[in-house]
Protein backbone atom coordinates (compact mmCIF):
# COMPACT_ATOMS: atom_id res chain seq x y z
CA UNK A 1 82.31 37.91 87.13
CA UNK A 2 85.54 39.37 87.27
CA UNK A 3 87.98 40.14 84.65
CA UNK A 4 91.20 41.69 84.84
CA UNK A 5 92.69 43.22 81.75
CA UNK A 6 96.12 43.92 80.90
CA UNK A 7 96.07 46.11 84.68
CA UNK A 8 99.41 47.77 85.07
CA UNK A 9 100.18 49.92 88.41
CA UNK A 10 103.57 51.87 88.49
CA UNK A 11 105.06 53.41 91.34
CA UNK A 12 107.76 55.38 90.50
CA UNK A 13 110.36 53.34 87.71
CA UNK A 14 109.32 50.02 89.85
CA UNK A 15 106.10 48.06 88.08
CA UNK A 16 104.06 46.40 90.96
CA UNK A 17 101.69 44.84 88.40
CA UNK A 18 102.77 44.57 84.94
CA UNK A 19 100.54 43.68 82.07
CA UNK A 20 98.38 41.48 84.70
CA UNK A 21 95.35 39.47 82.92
CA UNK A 22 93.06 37.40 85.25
CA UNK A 23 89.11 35.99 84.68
CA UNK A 24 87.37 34.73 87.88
CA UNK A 25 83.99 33.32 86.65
CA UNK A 26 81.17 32.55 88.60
CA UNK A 27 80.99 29.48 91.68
CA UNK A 28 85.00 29.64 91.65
CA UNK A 29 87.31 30.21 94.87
CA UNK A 30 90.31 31.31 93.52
CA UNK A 31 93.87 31.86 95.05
CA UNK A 32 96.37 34.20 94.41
CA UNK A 33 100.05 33.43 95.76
CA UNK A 34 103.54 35.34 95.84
CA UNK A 35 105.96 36.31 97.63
CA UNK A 36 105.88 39.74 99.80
CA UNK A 37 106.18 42.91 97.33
CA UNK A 38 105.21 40.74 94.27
CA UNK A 39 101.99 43.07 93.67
CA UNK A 40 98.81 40.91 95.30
CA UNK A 41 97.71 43.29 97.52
CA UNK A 42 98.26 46.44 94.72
CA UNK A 43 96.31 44.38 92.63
CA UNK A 44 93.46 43.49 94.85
CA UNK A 45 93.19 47.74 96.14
CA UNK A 46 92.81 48.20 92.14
CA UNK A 47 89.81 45.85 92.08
CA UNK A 48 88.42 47.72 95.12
CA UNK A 49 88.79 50.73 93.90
CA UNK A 50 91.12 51.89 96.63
CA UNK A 51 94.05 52.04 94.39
CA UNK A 52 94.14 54.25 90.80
CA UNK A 53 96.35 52.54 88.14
CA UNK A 54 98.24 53.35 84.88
CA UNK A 55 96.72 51.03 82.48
CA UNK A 56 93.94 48.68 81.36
CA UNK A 57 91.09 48.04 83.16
CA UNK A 58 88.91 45.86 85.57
CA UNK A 59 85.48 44.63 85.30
CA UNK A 60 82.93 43.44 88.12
CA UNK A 61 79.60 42.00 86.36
CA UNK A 62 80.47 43.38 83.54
CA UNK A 63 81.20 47.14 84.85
CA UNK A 64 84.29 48.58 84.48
CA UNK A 65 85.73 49.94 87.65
CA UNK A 66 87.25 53.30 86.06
CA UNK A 67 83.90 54.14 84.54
CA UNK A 68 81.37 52.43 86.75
CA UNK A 69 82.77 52.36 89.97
CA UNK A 70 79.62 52.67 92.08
CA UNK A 71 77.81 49.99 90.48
CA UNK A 72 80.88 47.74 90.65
CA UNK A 73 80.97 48.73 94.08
CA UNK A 74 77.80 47.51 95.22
CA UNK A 75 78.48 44.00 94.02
CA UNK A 76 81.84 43.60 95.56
CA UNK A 77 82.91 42.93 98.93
CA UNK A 78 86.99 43.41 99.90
CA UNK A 79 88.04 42.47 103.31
CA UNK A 80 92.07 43.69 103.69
CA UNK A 81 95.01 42.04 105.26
CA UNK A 82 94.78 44.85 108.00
CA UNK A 83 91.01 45.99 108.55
CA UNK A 84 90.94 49.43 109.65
CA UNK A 85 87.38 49.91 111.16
CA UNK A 86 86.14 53.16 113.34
CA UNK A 87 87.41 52.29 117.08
CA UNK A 88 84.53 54.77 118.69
CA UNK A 89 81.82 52.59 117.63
CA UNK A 90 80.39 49.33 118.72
CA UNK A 91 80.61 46.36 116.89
CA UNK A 92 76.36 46.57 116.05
CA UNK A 93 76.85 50.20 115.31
CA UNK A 94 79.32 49.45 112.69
CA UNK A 95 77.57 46.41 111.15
CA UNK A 96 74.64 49.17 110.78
CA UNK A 97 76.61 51.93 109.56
CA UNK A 98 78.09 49.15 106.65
CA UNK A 99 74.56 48.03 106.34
CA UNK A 100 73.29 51.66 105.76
CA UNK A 101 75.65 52.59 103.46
CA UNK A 102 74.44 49.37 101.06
CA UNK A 103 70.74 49.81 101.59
CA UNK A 104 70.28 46.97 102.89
CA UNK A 105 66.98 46.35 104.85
CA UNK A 106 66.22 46.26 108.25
CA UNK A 107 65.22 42.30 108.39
CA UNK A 108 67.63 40.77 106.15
CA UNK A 109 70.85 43.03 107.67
CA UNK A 110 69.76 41.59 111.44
CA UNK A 111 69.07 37.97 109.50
CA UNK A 112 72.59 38.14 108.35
CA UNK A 113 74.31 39.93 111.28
CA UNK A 114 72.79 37.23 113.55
CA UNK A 115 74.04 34.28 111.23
CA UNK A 116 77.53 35.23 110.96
CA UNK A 117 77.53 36.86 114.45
CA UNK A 118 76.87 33.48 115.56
CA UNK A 119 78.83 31.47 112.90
CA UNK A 120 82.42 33.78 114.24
CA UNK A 121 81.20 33.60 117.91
CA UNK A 122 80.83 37.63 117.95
CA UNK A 123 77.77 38.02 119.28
CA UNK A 124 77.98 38.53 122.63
CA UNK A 125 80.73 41.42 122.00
CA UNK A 126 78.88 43.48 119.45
CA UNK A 127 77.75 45.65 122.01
CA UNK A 128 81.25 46.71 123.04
CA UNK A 129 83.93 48.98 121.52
CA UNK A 130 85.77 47.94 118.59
CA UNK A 131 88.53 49.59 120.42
CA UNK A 132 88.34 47.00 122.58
CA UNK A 133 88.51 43.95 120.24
CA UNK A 134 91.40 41.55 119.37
CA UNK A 135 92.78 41.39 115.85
CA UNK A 136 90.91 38.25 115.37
CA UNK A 137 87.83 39.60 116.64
CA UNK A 138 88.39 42.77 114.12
CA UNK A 139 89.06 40.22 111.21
CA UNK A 140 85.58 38.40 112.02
CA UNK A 141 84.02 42.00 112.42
CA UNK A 142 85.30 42.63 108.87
CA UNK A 143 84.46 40.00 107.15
CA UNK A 144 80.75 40.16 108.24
CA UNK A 145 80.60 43.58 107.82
CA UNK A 146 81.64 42.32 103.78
CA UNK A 147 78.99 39.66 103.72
CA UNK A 148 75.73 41.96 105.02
CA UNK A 149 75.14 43.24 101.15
CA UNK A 150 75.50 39.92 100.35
CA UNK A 151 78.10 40.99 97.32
CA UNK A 152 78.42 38.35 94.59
CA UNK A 153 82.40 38.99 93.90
CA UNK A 154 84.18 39.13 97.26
CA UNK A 155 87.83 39.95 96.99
CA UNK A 156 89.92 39.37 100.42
CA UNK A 157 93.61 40.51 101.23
CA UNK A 158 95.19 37.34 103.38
CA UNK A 159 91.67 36.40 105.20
CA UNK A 160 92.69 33.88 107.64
CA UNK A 161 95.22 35.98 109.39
CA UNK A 162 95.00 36.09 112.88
CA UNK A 163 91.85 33.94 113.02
CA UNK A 164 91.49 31.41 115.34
CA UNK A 165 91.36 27.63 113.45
CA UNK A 166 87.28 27.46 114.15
CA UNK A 167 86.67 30.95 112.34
CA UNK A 168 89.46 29.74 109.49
CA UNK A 169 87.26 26.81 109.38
CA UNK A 170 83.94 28.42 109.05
CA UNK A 171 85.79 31.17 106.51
CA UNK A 172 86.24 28.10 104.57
CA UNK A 173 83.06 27.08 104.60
CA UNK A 174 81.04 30.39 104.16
CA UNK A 175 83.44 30.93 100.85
CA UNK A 176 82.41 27.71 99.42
CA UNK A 177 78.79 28.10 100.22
CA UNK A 178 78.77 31.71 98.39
CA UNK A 179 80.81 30.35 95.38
CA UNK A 180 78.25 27.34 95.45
CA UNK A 181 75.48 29.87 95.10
CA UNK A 182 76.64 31.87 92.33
CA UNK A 183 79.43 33.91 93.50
CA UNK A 184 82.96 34.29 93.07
CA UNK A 185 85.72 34.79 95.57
CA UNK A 186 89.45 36.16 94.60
CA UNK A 187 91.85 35.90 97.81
CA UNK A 188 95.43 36.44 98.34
CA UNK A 189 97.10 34.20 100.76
CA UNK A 190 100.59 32.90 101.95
CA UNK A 191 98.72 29.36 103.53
CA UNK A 192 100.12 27.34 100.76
CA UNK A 193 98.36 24.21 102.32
CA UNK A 194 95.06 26.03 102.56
CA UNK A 195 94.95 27.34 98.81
CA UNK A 196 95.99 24.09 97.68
CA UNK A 197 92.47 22.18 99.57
CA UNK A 198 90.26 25.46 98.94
CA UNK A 199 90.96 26.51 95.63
CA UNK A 200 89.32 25.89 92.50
CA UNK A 201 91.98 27.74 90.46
CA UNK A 202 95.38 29.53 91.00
CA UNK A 203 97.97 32.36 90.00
CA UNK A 204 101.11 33.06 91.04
CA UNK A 205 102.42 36.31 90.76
CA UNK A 206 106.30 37.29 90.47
CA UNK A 207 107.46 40.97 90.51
CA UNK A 208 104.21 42.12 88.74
CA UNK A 209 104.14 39.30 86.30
CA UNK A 210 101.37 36.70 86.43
CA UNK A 211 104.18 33.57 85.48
CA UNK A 212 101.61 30.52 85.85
CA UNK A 213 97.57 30.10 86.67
CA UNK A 214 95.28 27.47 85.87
CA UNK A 215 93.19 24.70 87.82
CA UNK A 216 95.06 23.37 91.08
CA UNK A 217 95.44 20.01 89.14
CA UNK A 218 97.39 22.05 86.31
CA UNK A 219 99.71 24.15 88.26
CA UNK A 220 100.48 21.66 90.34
CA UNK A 221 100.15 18.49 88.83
CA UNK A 222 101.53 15.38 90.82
CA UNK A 223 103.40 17.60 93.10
CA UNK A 224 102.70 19.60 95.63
CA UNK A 225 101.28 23.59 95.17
CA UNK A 226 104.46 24.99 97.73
CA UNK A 227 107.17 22.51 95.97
CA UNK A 228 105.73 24.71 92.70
CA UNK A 229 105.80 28.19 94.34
CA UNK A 230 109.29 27.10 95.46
CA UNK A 231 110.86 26.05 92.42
CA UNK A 232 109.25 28.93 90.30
CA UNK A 233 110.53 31.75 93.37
CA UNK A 234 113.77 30.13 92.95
């Protein structure tokens, strides 16, 4: 569902992605760990389509994302580490605007605003500013302002920052249930403990360079998954 090919993303003489190949397929959550400045978040603003790059390419549902972008658009959802929404509008007015932009229709956007309103325990602030919301209560804005087109490859820039542990919780469930109905989710995190019970697969990524991926049970083996992104950071 999403295939990254040989992406390379200079800036300047330093290579924040370097020769980076990754397949997601469909029903899998998978993680993508590294230190600060090893390239996740370039990488993930390449898949969205936020970021131009030097070489290769990136495919969502089989469209490439230099050629296609629209279409690859409409079937992704990317939530950032920082969401940067539009402070003079209310929480509803935003979720509408989002919904607007992705056609979606009148039922199923106030279906799905409801559900996740409810699941993030937003709903009785949608009304106000989003100048007036926490971080946390931006982060839960975002993310269901990602799941109203109901996108079937959802890429997310360190999700569970600044949420409260019963919106991490029902993060964790809502990106299981998606991947259980077809999707595929591709998330950067530094929650070593949380990748390791969540994910289906991993990468880790080390000045650019993808240097090991596979199932959790092969990159970590017997061990644990931070004992592994310790020794190979090392």
């Amino acid at each position: 569902m999403l295939k990254i090919e040989h992406l390379t993303k200079s800036y300047g003489e330093k290579k924040a992605v370097d020769d980076l190949s990754l397949h997601i397929n469909q029903g899998e959550i998978y993680g993508f760990i590294g230190h600060n400045g090893a390239g996740k978040t370039t990488t993930l603003k390449c898949i969205a389509g936020i970021q131009p790059f030097d070489q290769g390419d990136i495919f969502i549902n089989g469209h490439s994302i230099k050629t296609d972008p629209t279409e690859c658009k409409r079937s992704l959802a990317y939530i950032p580490d920082n969401p940067d929404l539009y402070d003079f509008m209310t929480g509803i007015q935003f979720l509408n605007f989002v919904a607007d932009i992705f056609q979606v229709s009148v039922t199923d956007r106030k279906d799905r605003i409801k559900k996740y309103a409810d699941v993030f325990s937003l709903t009785d602030d949608l009304n106000q500013s989003v100048a007036s919301y926490s971080h946390g209560m931006k982060q839960k804005l975002a993310i269901i302002s990602a799941l109203i087109h109901n996108p079937v490859v959802i890429v997310m820039d360190e999700p569970f920052v600044g949420l409260d542990p019963k919106a991490a919780h029902s993060l964790k469930l809502i990106m299981r249930e998606i991947c259980d109905n077809g999707g595929a989710i591709f998330f950067s995190t530094h929650v070593l403990e949380v990748a390791e019970k969540l994910c289906d697969k991993i990468s880790i990524i080390k000045q650019g360079k993808l240097i090991k991926y596979g199932t959790m049970e092969e990159v970590k083996g017997d061990t644990s998954l931070e004992d592994v992104f310790l020794e190979l950071e090392s």
